[in-house]
PDB file of N, CA and C in Angstrom:
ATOM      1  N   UNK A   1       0.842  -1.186   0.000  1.00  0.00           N
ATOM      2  CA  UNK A   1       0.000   0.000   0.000  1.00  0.00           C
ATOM      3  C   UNK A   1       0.881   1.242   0.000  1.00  0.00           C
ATOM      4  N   UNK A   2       0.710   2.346  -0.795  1.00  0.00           N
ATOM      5  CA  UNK A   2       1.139   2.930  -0.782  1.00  0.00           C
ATOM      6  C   UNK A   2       0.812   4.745   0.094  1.00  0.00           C
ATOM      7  N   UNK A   3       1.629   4.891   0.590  1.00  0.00           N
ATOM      8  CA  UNK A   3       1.690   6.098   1.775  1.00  0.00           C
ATOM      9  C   UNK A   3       2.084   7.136   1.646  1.00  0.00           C
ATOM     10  N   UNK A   4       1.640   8.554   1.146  1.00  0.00           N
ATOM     11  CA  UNK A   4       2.553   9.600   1.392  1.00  0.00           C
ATOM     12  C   UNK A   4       1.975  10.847   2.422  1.00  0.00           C
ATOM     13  N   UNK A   5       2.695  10.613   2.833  1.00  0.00           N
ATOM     14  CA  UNK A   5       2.310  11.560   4.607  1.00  0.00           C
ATOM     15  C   UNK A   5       3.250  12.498   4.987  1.00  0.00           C
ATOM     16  N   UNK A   6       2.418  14.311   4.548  1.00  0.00           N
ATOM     17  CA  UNK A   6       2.923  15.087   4.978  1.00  0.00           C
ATOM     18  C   UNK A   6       2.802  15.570   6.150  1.00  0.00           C
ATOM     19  N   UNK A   7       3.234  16.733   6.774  1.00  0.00           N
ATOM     20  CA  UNK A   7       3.232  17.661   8.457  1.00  0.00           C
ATOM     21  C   UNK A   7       4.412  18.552   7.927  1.00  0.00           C
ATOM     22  N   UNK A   8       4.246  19.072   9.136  1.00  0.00           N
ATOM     23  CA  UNK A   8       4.374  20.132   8.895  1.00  0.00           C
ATOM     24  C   UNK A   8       4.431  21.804   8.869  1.00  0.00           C
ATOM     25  N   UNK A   9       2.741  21.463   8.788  1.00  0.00           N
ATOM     26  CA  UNK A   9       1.984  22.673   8.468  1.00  0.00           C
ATOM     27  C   UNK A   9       1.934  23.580   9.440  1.00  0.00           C
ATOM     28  N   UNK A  10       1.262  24.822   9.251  1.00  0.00           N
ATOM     29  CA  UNK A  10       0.901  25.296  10.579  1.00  0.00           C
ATOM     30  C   UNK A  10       0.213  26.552  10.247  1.00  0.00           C
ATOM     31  N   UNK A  11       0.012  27.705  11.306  1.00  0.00           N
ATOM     32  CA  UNK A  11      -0.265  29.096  11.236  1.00  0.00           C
ATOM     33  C   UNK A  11       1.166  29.899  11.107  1.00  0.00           C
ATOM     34  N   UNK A  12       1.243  30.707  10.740  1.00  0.00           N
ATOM     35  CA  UNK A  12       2.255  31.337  10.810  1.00  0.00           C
ATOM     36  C   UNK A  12       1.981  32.820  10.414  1.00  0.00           C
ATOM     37  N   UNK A  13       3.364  33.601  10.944  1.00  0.00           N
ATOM     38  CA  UNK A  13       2.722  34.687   9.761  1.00  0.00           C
ATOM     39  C   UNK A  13       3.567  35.011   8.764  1.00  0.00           C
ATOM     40  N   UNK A  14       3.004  36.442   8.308  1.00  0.00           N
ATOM     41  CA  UNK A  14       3.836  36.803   6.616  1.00  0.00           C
ATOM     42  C   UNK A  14       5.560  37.085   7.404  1.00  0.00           C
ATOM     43  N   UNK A  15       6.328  36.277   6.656  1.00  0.00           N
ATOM     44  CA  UNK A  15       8.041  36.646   6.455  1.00  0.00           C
ATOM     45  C   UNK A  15       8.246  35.226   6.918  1.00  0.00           C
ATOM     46  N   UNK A  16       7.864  34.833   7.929  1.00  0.00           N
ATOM     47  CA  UNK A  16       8.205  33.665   8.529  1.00  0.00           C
ATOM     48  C   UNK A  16       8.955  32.124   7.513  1.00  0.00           C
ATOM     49  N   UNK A  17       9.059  31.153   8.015  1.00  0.00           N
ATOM     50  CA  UNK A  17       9.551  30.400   7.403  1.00  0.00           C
ATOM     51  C   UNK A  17       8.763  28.755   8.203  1.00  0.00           C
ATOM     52  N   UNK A  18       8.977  27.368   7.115  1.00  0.00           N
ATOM     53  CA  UNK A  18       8.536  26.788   7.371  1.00  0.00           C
ATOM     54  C   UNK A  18       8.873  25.178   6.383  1.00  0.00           C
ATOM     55  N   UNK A  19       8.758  24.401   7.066  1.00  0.00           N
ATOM     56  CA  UNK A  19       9.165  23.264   6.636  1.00  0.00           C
ATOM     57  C   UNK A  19       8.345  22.325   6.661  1.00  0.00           C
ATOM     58  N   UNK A  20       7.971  21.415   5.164  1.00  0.00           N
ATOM     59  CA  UNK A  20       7.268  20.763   5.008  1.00  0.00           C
ATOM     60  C   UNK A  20       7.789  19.087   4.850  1.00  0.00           C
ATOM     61  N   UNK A  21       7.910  18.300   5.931  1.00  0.00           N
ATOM     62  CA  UNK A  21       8.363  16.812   5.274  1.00  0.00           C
ATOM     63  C   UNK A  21       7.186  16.410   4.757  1.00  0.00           C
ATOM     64  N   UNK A  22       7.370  15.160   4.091  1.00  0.00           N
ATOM     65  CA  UNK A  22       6.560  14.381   2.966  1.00  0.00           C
ATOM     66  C   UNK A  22       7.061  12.555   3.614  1.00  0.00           C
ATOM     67  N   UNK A  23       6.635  12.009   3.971  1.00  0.00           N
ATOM     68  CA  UNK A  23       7.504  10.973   3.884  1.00  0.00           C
ATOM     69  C   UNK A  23       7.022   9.718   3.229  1.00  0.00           C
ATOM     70  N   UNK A  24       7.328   8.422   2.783  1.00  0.00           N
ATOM     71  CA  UNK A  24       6.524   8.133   1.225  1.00  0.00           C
ATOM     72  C   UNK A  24       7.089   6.575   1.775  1.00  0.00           C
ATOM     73  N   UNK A  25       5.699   5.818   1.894  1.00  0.00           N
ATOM     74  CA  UNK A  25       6.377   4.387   1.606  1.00  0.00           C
ATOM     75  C   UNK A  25       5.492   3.450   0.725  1.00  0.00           C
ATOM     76  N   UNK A  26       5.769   2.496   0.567  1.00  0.00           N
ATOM     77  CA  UNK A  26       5.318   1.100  -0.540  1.00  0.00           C
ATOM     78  C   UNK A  26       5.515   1.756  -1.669  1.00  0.00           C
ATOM     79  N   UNK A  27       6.791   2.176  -2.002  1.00  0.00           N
ATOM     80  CA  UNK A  27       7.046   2.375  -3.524  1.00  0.00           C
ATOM     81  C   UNK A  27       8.572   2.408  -3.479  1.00  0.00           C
ATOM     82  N   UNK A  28       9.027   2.308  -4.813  1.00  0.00           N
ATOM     83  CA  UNK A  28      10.394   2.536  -4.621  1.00  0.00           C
ATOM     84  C   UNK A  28      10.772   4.067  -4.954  1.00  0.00           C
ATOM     85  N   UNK A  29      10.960   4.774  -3.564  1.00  0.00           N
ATOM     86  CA  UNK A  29      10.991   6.223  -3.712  1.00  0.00           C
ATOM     87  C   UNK A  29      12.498   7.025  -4.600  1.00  0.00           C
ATOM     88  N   UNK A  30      13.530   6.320  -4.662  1.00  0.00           N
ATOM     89  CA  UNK A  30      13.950   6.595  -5.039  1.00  0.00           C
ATOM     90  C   UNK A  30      13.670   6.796  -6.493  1.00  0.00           C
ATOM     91  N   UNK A  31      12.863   6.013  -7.077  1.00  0.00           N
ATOM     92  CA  UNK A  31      12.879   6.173  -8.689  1.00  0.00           C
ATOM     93  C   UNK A  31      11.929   7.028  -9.284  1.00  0.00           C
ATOM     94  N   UNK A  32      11.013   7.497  -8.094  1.00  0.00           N
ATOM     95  CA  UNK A  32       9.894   8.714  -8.327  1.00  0.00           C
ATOM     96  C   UNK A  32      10.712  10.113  -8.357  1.00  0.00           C
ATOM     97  N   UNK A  33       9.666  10.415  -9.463  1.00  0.00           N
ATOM     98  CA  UNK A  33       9.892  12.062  -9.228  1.00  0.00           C
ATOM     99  C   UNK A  33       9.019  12.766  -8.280  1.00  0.00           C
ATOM    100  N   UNK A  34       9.175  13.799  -7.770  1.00  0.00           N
ATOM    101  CA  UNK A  34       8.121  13.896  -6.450  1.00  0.00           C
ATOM    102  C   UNK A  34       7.754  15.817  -6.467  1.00  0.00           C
ATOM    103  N   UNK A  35       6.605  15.813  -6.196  1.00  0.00           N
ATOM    104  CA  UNK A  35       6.872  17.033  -6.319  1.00  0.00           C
ATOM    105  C   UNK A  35       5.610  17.700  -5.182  1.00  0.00           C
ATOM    106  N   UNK A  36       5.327  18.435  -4.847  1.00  0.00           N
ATOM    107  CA  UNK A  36       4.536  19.560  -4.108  1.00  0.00           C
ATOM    108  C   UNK A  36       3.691  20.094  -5.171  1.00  0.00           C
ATOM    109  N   UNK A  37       2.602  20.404  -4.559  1.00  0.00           N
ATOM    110  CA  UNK A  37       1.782  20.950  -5.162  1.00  0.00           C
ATOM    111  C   UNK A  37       0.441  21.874  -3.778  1.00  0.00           C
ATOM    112  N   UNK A  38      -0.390  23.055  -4.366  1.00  0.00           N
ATOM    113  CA  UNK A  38      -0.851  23.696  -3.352  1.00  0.00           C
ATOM    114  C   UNK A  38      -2.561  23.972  -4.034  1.00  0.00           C
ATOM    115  N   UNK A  39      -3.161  24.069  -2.857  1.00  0.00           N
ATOM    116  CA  UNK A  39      -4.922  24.500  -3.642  1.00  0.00           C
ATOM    117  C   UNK A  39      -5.039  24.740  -2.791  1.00  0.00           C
ATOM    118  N   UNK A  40      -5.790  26.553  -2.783  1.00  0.00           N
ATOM    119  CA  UNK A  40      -6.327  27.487  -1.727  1.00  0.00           C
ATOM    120  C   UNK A  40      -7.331  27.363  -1.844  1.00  0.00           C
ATOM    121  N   UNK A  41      -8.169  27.868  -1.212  1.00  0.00           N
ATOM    122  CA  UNK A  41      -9.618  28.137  -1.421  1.00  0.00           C
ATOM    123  C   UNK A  41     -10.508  28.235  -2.247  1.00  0.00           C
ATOM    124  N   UNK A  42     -11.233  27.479  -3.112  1.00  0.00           N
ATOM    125  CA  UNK A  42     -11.827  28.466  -4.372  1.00  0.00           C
ATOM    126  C   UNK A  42     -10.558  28.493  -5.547  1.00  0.00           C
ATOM    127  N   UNK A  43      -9.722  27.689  -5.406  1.00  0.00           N
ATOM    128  CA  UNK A  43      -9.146  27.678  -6.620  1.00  0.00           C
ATOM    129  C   UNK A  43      -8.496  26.475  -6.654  1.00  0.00           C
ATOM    130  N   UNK A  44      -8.104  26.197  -8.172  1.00  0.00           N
ATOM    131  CA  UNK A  44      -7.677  24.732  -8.501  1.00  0.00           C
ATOM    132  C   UNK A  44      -6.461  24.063  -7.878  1.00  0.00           C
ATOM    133  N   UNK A  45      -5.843  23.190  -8.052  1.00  0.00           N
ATOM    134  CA  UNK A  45      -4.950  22.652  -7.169  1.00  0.00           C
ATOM    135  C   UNK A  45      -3.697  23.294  -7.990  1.00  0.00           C
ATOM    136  N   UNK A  46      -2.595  23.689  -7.744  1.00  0.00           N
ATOM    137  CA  UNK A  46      -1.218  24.605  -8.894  1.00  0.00           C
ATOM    138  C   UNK A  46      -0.429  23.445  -8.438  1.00  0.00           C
ATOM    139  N   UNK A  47       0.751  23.363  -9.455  1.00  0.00           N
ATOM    140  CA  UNK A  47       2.158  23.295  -8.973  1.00  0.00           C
ATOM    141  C   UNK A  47       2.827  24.059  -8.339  1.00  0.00           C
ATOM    142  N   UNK A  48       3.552  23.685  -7.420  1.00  0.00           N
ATOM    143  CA  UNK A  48       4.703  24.444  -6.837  1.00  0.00           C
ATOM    144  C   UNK A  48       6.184  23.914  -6.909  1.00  0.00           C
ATOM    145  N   UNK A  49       6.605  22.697  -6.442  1.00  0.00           N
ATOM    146  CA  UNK A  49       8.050  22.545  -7.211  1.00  0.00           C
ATOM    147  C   UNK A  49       8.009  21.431  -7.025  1.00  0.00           C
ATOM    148  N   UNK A  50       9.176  20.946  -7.895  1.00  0.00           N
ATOM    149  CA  UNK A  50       8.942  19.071  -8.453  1.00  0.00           C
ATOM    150  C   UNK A  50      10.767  18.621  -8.016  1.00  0.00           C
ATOM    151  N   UNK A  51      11.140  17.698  -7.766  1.00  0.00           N
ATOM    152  CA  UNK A  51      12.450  16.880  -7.894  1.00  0.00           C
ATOM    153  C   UNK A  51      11.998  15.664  -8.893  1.00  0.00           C
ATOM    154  N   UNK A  52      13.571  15.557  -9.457  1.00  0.00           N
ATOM    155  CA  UNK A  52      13.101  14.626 -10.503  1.00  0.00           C
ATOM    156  C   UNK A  52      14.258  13.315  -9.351  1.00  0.00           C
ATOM    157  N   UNK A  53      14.475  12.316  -9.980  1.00  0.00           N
ATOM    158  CA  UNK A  53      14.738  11.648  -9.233  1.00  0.00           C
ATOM    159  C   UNK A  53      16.065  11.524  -9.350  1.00  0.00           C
ATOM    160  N   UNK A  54      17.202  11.210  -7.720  1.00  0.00           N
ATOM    161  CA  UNK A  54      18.500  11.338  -7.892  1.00  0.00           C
ATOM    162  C   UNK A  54      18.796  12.982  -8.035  1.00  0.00           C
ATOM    163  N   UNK A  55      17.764  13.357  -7.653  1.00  0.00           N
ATOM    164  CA  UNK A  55      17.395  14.733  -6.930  1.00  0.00           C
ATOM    165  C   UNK A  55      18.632  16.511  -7.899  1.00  0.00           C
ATOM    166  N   UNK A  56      18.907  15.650  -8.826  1.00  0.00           N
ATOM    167  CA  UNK A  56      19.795  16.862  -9.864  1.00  0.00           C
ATOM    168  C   UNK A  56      19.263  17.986 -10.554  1.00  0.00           C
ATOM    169  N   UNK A  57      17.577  17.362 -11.002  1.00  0.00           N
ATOM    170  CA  UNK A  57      17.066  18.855 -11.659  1.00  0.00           C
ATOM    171  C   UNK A  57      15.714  19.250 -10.484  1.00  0.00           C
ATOM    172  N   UNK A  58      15.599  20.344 -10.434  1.00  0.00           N
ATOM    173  CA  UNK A  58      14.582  20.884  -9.545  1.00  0.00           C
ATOM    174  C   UNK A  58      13.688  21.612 -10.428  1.00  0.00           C
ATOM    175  N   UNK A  59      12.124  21.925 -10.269  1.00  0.00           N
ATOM    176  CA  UNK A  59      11.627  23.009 -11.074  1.00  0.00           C
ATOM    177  C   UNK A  59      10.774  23.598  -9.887  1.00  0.00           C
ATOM    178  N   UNK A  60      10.527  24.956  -9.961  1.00  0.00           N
ATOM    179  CA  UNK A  60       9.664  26.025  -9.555  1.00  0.00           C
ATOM    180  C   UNK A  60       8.565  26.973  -9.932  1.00  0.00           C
ATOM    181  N   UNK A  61       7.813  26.812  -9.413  1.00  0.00           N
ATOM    182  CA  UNK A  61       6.449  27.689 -10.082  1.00  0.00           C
ATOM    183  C   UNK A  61       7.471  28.964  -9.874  1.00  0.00           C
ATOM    184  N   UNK A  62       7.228  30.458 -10.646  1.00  0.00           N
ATOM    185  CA  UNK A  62       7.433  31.719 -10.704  1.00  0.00           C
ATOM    186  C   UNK A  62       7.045  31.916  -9.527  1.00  0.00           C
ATOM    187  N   UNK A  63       5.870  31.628  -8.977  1.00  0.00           N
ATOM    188  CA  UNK A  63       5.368  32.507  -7.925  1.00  0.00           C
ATOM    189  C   UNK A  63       6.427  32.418  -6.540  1.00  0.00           C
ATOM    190  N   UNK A  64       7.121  31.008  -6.533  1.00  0.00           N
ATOM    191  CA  UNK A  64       7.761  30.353  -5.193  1.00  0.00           C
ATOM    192  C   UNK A  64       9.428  30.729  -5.552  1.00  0.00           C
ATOM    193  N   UNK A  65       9.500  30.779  -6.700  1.00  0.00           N
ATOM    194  CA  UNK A  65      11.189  30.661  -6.817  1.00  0.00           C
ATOM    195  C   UNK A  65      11.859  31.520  -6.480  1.00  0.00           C
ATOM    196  N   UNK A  66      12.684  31.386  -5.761  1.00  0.00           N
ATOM    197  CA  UNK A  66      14.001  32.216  -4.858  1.00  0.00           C
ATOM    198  C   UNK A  66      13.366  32.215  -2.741  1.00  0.00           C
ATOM    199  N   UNK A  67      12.116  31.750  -3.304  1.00  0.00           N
ATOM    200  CA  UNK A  67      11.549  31.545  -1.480  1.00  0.00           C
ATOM    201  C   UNK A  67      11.350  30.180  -1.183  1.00  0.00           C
ATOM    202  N   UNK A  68      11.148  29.175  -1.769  1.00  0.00           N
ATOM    203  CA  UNK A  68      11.048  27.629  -1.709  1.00  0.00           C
ATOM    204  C   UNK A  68      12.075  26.638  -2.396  1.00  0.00           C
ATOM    205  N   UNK A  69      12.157  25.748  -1.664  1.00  0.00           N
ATOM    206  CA  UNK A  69      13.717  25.235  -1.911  1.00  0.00           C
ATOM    207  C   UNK A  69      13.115  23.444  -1.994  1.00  0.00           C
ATOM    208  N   UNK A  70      12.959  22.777  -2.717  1.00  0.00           N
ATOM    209  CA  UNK A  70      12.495  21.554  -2.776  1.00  0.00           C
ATOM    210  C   UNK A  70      13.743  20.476  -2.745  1.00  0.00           C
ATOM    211  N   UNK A  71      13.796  19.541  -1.732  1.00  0.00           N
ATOM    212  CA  UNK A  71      14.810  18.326  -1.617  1.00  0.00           C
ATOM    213  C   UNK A  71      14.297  17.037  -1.227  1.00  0.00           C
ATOM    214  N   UNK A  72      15.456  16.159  -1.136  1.00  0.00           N
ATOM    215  CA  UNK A  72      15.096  14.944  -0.675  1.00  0.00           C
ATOM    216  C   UNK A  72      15.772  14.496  -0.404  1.00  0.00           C
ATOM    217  N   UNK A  73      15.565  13.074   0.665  1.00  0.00           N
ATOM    218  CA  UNK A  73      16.468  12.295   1.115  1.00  0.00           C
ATOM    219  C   UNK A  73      16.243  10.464   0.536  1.00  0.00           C
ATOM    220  N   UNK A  74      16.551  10.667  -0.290  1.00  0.00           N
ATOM    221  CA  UNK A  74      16.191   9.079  -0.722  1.00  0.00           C
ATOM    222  C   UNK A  74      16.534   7.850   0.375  1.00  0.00           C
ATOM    223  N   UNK A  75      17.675   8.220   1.512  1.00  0.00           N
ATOM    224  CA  UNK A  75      17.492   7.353   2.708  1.00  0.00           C
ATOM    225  C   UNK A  75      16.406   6.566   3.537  1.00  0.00           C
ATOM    226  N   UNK A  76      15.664   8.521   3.662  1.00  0.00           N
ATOM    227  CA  UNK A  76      14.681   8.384   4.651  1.00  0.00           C
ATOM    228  C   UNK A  76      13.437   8.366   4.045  1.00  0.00           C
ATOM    229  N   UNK A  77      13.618   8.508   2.655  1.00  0.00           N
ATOM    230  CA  UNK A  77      12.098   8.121   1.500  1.00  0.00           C
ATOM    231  C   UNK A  77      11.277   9.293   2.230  1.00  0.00           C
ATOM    232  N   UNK A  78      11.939  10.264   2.084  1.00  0.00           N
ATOM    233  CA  UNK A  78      11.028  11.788   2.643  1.00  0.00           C
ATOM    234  C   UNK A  78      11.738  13.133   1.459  1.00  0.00           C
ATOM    235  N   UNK A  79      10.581  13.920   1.562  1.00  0.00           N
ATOM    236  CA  UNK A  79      11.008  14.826   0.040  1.00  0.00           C
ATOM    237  C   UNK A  79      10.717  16.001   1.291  1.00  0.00           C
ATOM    238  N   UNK A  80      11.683  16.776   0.906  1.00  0.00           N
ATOM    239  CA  UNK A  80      10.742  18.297   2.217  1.00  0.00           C
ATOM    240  C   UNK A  80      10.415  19.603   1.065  1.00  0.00           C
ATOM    241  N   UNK A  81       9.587  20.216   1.290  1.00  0.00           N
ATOM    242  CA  UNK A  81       9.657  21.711   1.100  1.00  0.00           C
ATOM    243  C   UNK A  81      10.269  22.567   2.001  1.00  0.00           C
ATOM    244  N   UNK A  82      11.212  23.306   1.723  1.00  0.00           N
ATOM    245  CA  UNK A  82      11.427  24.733   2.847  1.00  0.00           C
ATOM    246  C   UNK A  82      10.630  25.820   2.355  1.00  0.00           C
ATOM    247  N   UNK A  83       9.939  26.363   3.055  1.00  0.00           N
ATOM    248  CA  UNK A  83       9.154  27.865   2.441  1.00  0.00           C
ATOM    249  C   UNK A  83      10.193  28.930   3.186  1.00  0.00           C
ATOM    250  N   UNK A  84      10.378  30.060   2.496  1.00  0.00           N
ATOM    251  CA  UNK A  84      10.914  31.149   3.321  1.00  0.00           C
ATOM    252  C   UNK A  84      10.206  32.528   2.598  1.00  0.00           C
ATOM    253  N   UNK A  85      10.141  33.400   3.944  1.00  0.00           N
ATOM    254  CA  UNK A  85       9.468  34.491   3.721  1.00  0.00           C
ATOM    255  C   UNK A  85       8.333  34.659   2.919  1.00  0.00           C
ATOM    256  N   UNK A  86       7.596  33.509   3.895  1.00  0.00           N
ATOM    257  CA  UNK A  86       6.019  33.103   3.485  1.00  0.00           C
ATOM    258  C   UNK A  86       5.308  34.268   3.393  1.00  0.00           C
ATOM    259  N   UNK A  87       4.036  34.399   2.294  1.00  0.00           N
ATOM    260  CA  UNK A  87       3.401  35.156   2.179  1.00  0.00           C
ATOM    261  C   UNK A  87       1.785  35.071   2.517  1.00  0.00           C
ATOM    262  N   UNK A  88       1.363  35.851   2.249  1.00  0.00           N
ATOM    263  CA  UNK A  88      -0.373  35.728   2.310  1.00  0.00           C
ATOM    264  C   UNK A  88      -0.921  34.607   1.679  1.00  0.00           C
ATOM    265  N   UNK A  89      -0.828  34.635   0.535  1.00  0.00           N
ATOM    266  CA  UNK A  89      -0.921  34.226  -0.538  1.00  0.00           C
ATOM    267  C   UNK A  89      -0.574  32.774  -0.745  1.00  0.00           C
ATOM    268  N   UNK A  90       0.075  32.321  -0.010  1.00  0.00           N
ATOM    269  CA  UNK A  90       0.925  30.848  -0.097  1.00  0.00           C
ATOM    270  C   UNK A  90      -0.095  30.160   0.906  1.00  0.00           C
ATOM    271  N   UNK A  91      -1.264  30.440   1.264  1.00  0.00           N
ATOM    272  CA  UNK A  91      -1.884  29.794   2.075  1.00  0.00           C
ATOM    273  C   UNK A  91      -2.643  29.061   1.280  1.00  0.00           C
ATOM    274  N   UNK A  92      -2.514  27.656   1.714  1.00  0.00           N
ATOM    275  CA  UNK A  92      -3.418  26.701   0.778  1.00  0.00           C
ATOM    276  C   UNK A  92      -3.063  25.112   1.665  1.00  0.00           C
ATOM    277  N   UNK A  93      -3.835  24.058   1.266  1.00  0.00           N
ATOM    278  CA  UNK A  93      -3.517  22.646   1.529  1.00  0.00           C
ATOM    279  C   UNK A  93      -2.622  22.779   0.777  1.00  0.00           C
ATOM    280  N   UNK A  94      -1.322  22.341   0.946  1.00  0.00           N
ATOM    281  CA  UNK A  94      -0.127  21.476   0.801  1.00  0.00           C
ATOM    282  C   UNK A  94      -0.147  19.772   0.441  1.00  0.00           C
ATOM    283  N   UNK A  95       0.157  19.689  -0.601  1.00  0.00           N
ATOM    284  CA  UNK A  95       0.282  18.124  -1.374  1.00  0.00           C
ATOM    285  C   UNK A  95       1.268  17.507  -1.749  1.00  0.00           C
ATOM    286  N   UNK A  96       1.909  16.459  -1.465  1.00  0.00           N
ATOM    287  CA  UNK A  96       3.047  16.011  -2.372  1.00  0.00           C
ATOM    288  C   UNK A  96       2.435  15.058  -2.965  1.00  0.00           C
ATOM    289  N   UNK A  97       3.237  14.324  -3.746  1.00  0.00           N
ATOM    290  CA  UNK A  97       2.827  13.411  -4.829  1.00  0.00           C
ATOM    291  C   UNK A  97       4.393  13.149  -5.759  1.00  0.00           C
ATOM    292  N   UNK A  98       3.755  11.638  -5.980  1.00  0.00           N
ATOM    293  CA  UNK A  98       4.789  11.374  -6.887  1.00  0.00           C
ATOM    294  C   UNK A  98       4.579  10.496  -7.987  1.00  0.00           C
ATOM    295  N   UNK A  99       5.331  10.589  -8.988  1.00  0.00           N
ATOM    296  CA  UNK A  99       5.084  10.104 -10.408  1.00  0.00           C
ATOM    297  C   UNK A  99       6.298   9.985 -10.836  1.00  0.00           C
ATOM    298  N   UNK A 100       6.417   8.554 -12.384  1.00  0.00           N
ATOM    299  CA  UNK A 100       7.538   8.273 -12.703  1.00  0.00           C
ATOM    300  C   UNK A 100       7.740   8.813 -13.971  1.00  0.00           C
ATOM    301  N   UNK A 101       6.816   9.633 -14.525  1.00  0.00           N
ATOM    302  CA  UNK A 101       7.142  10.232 -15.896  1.00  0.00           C
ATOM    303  C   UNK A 101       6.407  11.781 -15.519  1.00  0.00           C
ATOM    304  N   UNK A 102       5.716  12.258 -14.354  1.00  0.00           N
ATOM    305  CA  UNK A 102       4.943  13.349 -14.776  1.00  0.00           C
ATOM    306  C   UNK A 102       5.919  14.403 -13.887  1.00  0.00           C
ATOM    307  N   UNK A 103       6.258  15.961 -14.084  1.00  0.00           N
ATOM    308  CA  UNK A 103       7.306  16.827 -13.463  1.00  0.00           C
ATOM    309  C   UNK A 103       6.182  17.949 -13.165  1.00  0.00           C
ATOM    310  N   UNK A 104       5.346  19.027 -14.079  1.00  0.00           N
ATOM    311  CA  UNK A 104       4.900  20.378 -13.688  1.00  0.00           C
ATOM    312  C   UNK A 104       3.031  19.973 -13.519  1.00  0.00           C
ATOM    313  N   UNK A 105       2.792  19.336 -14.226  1.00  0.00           N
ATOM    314  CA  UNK A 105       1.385  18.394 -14.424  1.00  0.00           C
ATOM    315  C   UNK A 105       0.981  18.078 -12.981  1.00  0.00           C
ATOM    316  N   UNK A 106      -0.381  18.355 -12.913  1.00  0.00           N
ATOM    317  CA  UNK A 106      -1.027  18.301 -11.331  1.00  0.00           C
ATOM    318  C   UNK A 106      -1.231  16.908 -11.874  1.00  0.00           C
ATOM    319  N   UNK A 107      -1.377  15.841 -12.618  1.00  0.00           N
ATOM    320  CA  UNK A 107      -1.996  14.757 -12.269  1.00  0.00           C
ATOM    321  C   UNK A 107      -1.245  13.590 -11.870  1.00  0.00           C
ATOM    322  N   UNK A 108      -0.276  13.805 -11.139  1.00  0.00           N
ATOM    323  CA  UNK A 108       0.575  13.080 -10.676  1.00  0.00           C
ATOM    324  C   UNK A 108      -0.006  12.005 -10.261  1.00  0.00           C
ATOM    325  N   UNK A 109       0.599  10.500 -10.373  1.00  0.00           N
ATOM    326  CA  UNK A 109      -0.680   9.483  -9.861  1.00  0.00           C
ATOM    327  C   UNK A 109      -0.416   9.135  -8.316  1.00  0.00           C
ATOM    328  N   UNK A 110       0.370   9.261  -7.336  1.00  0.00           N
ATOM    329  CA  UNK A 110       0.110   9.308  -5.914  1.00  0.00           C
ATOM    330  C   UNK A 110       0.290  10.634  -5.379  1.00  0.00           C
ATOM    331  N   UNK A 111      -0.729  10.412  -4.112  1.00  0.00           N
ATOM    332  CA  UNK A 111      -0.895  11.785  -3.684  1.00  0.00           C
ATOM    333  C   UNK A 111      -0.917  11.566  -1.856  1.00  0.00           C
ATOM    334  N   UNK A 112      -0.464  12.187  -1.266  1.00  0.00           N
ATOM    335  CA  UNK A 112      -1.004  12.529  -0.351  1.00  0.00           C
ATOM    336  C   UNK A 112      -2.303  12.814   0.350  1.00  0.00           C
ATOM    337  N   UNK A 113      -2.172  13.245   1.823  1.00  0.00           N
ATOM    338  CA  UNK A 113      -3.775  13.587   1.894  1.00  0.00           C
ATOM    339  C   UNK A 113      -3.699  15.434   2.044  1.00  0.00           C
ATOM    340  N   UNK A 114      -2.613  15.942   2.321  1.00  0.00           N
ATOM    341  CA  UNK A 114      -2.492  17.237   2.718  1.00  0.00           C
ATOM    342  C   UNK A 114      -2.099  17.666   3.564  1.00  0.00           C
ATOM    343  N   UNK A 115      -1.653  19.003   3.931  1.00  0.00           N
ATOM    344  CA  UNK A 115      -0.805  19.560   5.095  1.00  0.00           C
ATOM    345  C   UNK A 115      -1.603  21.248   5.047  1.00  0.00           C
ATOM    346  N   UNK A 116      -2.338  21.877   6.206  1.00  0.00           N
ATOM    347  CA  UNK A 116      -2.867  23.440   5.691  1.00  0.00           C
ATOM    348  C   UNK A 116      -1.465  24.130   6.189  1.00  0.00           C
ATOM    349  N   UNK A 117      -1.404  25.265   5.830  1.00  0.00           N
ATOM    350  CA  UNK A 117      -0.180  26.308   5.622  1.00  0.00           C
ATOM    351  C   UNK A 117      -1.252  27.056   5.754  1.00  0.00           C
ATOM    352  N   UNK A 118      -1.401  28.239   6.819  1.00  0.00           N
ATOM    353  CA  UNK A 118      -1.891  29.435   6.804  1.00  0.00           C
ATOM    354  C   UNK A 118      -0.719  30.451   7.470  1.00  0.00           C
ATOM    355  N   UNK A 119      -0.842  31.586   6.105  1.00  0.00           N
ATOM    356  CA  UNK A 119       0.096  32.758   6.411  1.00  0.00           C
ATOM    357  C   UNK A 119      -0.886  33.899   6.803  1.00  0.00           C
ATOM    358  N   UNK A 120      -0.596  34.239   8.275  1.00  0.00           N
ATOM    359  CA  UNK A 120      -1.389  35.833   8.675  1.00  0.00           C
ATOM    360  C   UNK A 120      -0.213  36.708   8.362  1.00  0.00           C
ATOM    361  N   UNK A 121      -1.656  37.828   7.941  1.00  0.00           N
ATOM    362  CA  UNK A 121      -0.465  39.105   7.786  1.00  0.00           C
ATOM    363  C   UNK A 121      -0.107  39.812   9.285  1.00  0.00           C
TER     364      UNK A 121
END
C-alpha cells in the first residue's frame, strides 16, 4: 500500500519560514519524481516545485522561486519543502505526490492527503 504523509503545516505569519516533510512508503521512492503541489480556497490545485529523481534537476512555479527550496532524502524516503518568507498568498492545503514520468502536471498518480499552511499578515 502505498503512503505519502505530509506535516508540517501550521499558522504562521507573513516573512516567517517553514518546513514541510513528505515521507513516502510502498514504492520505490527513489525512482519517483516527487513534487509539491498547493490549492487554496476556491481555486484549482497549482504546482509548486517538483524533484526529478536522484534529486539533480529541480523546477519552480514563478510565484515560489528564490523563497522555496524543494529536496530529498532518498534514505529516509522523505522529500521536504522549505518555504521562506512566506506570504499571504501561499496559504493553501499542501500536497506532495509522486510520479515516474509526470514533473509540472497536477496529475501526478500518488498523492497525499495534505498539510494546511496558513500565512497571517
Amino acid at each position: 500500500q502505498v503512503q505519502l504523509v505530509e506535516s508540517g503545516g501550521g499558522l504562521v505569519q507573513a516573512g516567517d519560514s517553514l518546513r514541510l516533510p513528505c515521507t513516502v512508503s510502498g514504492l520505490s521512492f527513489s525512482t519517483y519524481t516527487m513534487g509539491w503541489f498547493r490549492q487554496a480556497p476556491g481555486k484549482e490545485r497549482e504546482f509548486v516545485a517538483a524533484i526529478r529523481r536522484g534529486g539533480a534537476s529541480t523546477y519552480y512555479a514563478d510565484s515560489v522561486k528564490g523563497r522555496f527550496t524543494i529536496s530529498r532524502d532518498d534514505a529516509k524516503n522523505t522529500v521536504y519543502l522549505q518555504m521562506t518568507t512566506l506570504k499571504v498568498e501561499d496559504t493553501a492545503v499542501y500536497y506532495c505526490a509522486a510520479d515516474r514520468l509526470r514533473v509540472i502536471e497536477t496529475t501526478y498518480y500518488y498523492w497525499g492527503q495534505g498539510t494546511q499552511v496558513t500565512v497571517s499578515a
